[in-house]
Protein backbone atom coordinates (compact mmCIF):
# COMPACT_ATOMS: atom_id res chain seq x y z
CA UNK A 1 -165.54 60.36 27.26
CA UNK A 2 -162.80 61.59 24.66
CA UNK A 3 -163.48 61.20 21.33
CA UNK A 4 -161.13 58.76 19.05
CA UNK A 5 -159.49 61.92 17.33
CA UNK A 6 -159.02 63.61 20.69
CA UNK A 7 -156.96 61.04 22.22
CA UNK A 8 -154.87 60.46 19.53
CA UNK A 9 -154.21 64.57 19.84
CA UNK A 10 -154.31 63.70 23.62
CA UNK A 11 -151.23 61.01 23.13
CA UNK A 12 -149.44 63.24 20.33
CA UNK A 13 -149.21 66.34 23.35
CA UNK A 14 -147.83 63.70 26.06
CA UNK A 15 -145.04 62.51 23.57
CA UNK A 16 -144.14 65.60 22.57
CA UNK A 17 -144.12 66.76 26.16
CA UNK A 18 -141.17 63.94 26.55
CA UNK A 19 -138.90 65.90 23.91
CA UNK A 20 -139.57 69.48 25.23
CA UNK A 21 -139.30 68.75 29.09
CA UNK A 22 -135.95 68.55 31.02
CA UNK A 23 -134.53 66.08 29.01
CA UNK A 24 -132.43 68.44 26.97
CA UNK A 25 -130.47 69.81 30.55
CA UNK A 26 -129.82 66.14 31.61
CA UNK A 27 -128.91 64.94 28.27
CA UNK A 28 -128.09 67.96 26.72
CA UNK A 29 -129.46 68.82 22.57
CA UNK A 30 -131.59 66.39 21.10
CA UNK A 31 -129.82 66.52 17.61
CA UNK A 32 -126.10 66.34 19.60
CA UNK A 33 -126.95 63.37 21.73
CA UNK A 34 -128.34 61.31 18.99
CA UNK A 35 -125.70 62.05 17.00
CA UNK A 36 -123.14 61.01 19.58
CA UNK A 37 -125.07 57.76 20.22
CA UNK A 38 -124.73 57.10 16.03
CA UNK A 39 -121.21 57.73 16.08
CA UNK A 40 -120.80 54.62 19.34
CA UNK A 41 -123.10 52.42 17.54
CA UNK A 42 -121.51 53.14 14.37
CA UNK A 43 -118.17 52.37 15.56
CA UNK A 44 -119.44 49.07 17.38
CA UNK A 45 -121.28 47.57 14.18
CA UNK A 46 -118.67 48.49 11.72
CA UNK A 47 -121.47 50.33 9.59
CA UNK A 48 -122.74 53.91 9.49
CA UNK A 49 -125.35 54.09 11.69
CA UNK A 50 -127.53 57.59 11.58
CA UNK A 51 -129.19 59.68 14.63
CA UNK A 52 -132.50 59.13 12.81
CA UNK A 53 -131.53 55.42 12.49
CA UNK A 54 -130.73 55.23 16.42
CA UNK A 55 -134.47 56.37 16.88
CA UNK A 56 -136.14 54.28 14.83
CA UNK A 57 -134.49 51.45 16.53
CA UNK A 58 -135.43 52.91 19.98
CA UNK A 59 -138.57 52.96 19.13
CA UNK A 60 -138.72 49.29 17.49
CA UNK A 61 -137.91 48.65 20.86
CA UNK A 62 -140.47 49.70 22.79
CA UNK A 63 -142.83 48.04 20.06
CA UNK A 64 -140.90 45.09 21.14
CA UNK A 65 -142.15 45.31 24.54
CA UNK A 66 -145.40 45.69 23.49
CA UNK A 67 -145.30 42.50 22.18
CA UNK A 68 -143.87 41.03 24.88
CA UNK A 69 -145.69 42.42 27.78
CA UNK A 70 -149.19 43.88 28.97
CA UNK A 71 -150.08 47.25 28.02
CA UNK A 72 -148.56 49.90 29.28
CA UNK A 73 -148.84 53.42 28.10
CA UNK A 74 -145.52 54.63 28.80
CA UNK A 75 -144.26 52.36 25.67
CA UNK A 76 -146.58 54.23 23.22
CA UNK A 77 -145.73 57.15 24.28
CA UNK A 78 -141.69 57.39 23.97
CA UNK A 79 -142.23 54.66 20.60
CA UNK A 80 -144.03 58.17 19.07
CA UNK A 81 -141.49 60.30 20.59
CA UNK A 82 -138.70 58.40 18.99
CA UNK A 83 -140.71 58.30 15.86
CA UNK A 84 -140.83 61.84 15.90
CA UNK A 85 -137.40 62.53 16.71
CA UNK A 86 -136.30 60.89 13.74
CA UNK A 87 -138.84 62.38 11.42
CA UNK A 88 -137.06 66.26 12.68
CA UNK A 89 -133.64 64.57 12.79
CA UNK A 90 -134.50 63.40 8.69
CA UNK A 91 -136.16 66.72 7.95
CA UNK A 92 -133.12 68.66 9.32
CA UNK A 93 -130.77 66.33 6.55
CA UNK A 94 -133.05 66.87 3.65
């Protein structure tokens, strides 16, 4: 059996495996899309909403499933790859 730290390294490698894979030719740039997606919820809630702020509320909604549902896996992982996609997106800004 994996140890603790190795899963969590273990989960860390699927997520990112979500960002890198061919997600960018169906969706096209990670940065672009996101900021596309801010600029259509922006203009629907009448507020500035940022790419890093779309993330975050992606992945509050797959912690919302969690909570709502039985485990699956599937919700960890693309919570942490949201996560992480804002962390670059904020990093990028600063």
């Amino acid at each position: 059996m994996a140890s603790f730290n190795e899963m969590v390294l273990d989960s860390l490698r699927q997520a990112g495996l979500l960002v890198s894979g061919d997600r960018e030719e169906t969706h096209g740039s990670i940065p672009e899309n996101y900021e596309r997606i801010a600029r259509l919820w922006s203009s629907h809630l009448g507020k500035e909403v940022s790419p890093a702020d779309v993330c975050i509320m992606q992945a509050l909604l797959k912690i919302g499933r969690m909570q709502g549902g039985c485990y699956n896996a599937d919700d960890f992982l693309d919570a942490q790859s949201y996560l992480a996609m804002a962390h670059a997106l904020c990093e990028t800004r600063a």
